[in-house]
C-alpha atoms as a PDB file:
ATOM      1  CA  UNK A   1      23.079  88.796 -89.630  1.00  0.00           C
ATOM      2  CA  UNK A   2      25.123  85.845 -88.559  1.00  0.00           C
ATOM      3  CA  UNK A   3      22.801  82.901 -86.485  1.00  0.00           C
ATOM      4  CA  UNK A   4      23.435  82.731 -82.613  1.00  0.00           C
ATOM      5  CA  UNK A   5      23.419  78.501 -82.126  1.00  0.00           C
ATOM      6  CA  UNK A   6      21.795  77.844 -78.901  1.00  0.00           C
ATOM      7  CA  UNK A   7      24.328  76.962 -75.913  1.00  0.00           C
ATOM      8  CA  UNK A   8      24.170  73.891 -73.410  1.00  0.00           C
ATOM      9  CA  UNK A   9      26.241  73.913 -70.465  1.00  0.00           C
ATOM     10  CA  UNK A  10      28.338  71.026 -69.913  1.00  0.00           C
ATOM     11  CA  UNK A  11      29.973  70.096 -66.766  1.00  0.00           C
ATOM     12  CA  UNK A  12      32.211  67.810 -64.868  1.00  0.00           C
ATOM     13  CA  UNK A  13      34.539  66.751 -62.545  1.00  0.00           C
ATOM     14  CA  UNK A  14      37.599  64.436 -62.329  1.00  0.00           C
ATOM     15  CA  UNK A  15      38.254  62.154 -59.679  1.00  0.00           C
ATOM     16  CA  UNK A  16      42.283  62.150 -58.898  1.00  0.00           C
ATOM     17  CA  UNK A  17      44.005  58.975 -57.788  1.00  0.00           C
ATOM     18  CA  UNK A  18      44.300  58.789 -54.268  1.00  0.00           C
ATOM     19  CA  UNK A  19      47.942  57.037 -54.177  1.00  0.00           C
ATOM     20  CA  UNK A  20      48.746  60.464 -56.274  1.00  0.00           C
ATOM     21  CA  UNK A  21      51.783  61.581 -54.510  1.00  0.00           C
ATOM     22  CA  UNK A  22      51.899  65.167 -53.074  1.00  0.00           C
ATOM     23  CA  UNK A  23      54.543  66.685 -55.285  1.00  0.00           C
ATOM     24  CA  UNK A  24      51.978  65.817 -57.602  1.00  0.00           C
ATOM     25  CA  UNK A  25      49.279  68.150 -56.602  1.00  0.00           C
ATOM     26  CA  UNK A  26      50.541  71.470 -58.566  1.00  0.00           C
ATOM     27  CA  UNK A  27      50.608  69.616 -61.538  1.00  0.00           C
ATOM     28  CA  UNK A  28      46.681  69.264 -61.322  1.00  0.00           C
ATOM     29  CA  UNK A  29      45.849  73.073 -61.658  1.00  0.00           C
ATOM     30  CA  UNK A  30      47.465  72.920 -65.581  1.00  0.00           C
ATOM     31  CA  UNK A  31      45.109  69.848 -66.548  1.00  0.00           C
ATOM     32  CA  UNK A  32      42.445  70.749 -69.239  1.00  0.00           C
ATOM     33  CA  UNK A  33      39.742  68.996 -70.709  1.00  0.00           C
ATOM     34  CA  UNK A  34      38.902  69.768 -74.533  1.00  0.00           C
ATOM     35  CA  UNK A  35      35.709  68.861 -76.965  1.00  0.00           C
ATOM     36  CA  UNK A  36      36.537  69.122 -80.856  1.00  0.00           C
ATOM     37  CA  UNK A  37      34.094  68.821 -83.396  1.00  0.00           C
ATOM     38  CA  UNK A  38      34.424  68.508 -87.636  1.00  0.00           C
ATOM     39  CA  UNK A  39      31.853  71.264 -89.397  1.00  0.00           C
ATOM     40  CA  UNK A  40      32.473  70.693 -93.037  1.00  0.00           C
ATOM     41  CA  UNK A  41      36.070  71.362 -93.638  1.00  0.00           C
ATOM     42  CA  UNK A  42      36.845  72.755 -90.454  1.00  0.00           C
ATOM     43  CA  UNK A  43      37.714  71.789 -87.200  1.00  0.00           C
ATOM     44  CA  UNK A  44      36.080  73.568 -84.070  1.00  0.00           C
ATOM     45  CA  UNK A  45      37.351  72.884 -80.776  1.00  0.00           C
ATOM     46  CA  UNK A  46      35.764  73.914 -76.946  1.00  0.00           C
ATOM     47  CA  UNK A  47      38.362  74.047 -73.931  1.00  0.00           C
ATOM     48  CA  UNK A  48      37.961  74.523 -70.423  1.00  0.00           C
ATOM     49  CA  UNK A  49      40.617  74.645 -67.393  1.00  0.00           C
ATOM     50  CA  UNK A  50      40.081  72.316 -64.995  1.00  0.00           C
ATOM     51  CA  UNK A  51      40.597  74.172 -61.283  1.00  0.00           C
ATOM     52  CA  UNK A  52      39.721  72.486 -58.071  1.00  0.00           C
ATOM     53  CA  UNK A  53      38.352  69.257 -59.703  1.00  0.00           C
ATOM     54  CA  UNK A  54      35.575  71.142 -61.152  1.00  0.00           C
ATOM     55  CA  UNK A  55      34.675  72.170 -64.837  1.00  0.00           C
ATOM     56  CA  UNK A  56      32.144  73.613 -67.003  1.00  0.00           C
ATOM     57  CA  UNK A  57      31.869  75.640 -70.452  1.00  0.00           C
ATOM     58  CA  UNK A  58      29.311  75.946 -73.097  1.00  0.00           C
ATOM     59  CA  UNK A  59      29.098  73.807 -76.596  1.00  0.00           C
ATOM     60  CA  UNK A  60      26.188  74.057 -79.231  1.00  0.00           C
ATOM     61  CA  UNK A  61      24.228  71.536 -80.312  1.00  0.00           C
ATOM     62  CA  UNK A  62      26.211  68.315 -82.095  1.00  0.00           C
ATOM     63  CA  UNK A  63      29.029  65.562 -81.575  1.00  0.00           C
ATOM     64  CA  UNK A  64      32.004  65.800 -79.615  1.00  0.00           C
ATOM     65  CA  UNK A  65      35.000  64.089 -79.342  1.00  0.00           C
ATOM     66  CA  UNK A  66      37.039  64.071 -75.785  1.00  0.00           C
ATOM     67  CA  UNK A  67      40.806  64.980 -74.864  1.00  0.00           C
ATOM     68  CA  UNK A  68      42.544  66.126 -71.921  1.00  0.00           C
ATOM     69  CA  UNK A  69      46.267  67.647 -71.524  1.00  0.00           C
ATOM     70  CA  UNK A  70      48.024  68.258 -68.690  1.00  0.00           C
ATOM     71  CA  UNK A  71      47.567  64.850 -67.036  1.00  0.00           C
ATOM     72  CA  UNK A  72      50.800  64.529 -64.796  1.00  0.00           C
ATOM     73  CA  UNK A  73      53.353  61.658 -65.003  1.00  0.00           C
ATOM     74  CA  UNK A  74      53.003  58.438 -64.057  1.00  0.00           C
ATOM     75  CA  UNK A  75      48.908  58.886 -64.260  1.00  0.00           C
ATOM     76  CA  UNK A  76      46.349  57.761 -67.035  1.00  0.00           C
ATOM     77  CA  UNK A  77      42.636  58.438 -68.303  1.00  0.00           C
ATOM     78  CA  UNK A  78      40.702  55.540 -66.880  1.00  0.00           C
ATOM     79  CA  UNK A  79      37.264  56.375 -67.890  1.00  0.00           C
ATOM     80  CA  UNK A  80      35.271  59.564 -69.095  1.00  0.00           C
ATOM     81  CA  UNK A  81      31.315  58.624 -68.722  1.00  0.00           C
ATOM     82  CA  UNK A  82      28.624  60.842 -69.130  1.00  0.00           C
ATOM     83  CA  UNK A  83      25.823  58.770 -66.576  1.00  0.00           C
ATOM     84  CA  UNK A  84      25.985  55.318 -67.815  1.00  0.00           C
ATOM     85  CA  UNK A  85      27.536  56.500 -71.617  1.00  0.00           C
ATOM     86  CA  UNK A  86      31.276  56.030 -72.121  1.00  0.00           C
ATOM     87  CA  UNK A  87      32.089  59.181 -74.396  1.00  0.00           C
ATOM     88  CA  UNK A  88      35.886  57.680 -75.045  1.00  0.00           C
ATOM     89  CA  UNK A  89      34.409  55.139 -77.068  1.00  0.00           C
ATOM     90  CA  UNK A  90      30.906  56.667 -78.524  1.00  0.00           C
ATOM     91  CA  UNK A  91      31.515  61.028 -78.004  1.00  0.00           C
ATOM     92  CA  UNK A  92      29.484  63.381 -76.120  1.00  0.00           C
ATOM     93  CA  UNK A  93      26.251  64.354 -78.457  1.00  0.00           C
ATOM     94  CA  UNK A  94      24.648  67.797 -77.166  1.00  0.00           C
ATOM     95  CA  UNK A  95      21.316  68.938 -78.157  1.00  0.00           C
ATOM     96  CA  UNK A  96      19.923  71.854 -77.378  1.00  0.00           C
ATOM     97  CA  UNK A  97      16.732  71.005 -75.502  1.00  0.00           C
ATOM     98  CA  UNK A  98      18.480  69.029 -72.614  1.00  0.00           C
ATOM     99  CA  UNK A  99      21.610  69.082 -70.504  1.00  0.00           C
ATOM    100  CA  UNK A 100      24.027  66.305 -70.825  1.00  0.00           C
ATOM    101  CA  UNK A 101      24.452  64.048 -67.192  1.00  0.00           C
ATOM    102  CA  UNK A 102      27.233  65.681 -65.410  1.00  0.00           C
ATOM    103  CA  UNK A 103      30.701  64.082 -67.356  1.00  0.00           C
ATOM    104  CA  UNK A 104      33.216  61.650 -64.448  1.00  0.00           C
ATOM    105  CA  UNK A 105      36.550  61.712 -65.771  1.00  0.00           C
ATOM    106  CA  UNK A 106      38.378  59.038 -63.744  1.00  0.00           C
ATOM    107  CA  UNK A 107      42.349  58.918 -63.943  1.00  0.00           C
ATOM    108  CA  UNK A 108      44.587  56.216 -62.529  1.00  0.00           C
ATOM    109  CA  UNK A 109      48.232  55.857 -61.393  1.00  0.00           C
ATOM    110  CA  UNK A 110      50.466  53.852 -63.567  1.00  0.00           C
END
Protein backbone atom coordinates (compact mmCIF):
# COMPACT_ATOMS: atom_id res chain seq x y z
CA UNK A 1 0.00 0.00 0.00
CA UNK A 2 1.57 3.28 -0.89
CA UNK A 3 0.86 6.30 2.07
CA UNK A 4 -1.73 9.06 1.02
CA UNK A 5 0.28 12.48 2.58
CA UNK A 6 -2.34 14.71 3.87
CA UNK A 7 -3.21 17.81 1.48
CA UNK A 8 -3.41 21.65 2.45
CA UNK A 9 -4.92 23.97 0.14
CA UNK A 10 -2.98 26.88 -0.75
CA UNK A 11 -4.25 29.94 -2.33
CA UNK A 12 -3.62 33.31 -3.76
CA UNK A 13 -3.96 36.08 -5.81
CA UNK A 14 -1.76 38.55 -7.76
CA UNK A 15 -2.23 42.08 -7.85
CA UNK A 16 -1.42 43.42 -11.64
CA UNK A 17 0.13 46.83 -12.16
CA UNK A 18 -2.31 49.30 -12.84
CA UNK A 19 -0.12 51.41 -15.52
CA UNK A 20 -0.20 47.71 -17.27
CA UNK A 21 -1.10 48.66 -20.71
CA UNK A 22 -4.15 46.98 -22.38
CA UNK A 23 -2.43 44.99 -25.08
CA UNK A 24 -1.09 43.59 -22.08
CA UNK A 25 -4.09 41.96 -20.64
CA UNK A 26 -4.05 38.52 -22.79
CA UNK A 27 -0.75 37.97 -21.73
CA UNK A 28 -2.08 37.55 -18.04
CA UNK A 29 -4.25 34.37 -18.68
CA UNK A 30 -0.66 32.28 -19.56
CA UNK A 31 0.97 33.42 -16.10
CA UNK A 32 1.56 30.46 -13.64
CA UNK A 33 2.71 30.24 -10.30
CA UNK A 34 4.86 27.02 -9.30
CA UNK A 35 6.09 25.45 -5.70
CA UNK A 36 9.15 22.92 -6.02
CA UNK A 37 10.38 20.99 -3.33
CA UNK A 38 13.85 18.55 -2.93
CA UNK A 39 12.73 14.85 -1.38
CA UNK A 40 16.00 13.04 -1.23
CA UNK A 41 17.32 12.91 -4.69
CA UNK A 42 14.41 14.11 -6.37
CA UNK A 43 12.82 17.10 -7.24
CA UNK A 44 8.90 17.48 -6.86
CA UNK A 45 7.25 20.38 -8.21
CA UNK A 46 3.25 21.77 -7.68
CA UNK A 47 1.81 24.16 -10.52
CA UNK A 48 -1.23 25.99 -10.82
CA UNK A 49 -2.65 28.41 -13.71
CA UNK A 50 -3.33 31.56 -12.66
CA UNK A 51 -6.98 32.71 -14.35
CA UNK A 52 -8.74 35.84 -13.35
CA UNK A 53 -6.18 36.87 -10.64
CA UNK A 54 -7.11 33.97 -8.62
CA UNK A 55 -5.24 30.65 -7.68
CA UNK A 56 -5.30 27.66 -5.62
CA UNK A 57 -3.95 23.88 -5.67
CA UNK A 58 -3.02 21.42 -3.08
CA UNK A 59 0.74 20.68 -1.59
CA UNK A 60 1.56 18.19 1.34
CA UNK A 61 3.11 18.93 4.24
CA UNK A 62 6.95 20.56 3.90
CA UNK A 63 9.08 23.50 2.30
CA UNK A 64 8.51 25.21 -0.78
CA UNK A 65 10.31 27.27 -2.91
CA UNK A 66 8.36 30.01 -5.26
CA UNK A 67 8.46 30.72 -9.17
CA UNK A 68 6.21 32.14 -11.60
CA UNK A 69 6.35 32.06 -15.64
CA UNK A 70 4.49 33.81 -17.87
CA UNK A 71 5.00 37.28 -16.38
CA UNK A 72 4.62 39.64 -19.52
CA UNK A 73 7.28 42.15 -20.74
CA UNK A 74 8.26 45.05 -19.32
CA UNK A 75 6.74 43.74 -15.72
CA UNK A 76 8.57 42.23 -12.57
CA UNK A 77 7.85 40.14 -9.26
CA UNK A 78 7.74 42.79 -6.58
CA UNK A 79 6.84 40.81 -3.62
CA UNK A 80 5.26 37.27 -2.84
CA UNK A 81 4.13 37.38 1.08
CA UNK A 82 2.26 34.92 2.75
CA UNK A 83 0.53 37.51 5.75
CA UNK A 84 3.46 39.28 7.09
CA UNK A 85 6.19 36.28 5.74
CA UNK A 86 8.13 37.08 2.57
CA UNK A 87 8.35 33.46 0.94
CA UNK A 88 11.00 34.94 -1.87
CA UNK A 89 13.43 35.19 0.72
CA UNK A 90 12.45 32.39 3.55
CA UNK A 91 9.82 29.65 1.26
CA UNK A 92 6.38 28.72 1.96
CA UNK A 93 6.46 25.82 4.87
CA UNK A 94 3.00 23.80 4.85
CA UNK A 95 1.95 21.62 7.59
CA UNK A 96 -0.76 19.70 7.65
CA UNK A 97 -2.80 20.87 10.64
CA UNK A 98 -3.25 24.55 9.39
CA UNK A 99 -3.78 26.53 6.22
CA UNK A 100 -1.14 28.86 5.11
CA UNK A 101 -2.45 32.95 5.08
CA UNK A 102 -3.74 33.49 1.67
CA UNK A 103 -0.18 34.13 -0.62
CA UNK A 104 -0.12 38.31 -2.40
CA UNK A 105 2.00 38.11 -5.29
CA UNK A 106 2.61 41.76 -6.22
CA UNK A 107 4.21 42.55 -9.78
CA UNK A 108 5.44 45.91 -10.99
CA UNK A 109 6.06 47.67 -14.34
CA UNK A 110 9.59 48.20 -15.32
Amino acid sequence: ALPISALTKVHGAIEWPQSLSAQALPARSGVSVQFTRKDGNRMLAWGALVEEGQFRFYLPEGEYRFSISGVPRGVDVQSVTSGETDILETGLKVKSQSTPEKLHITLRAR
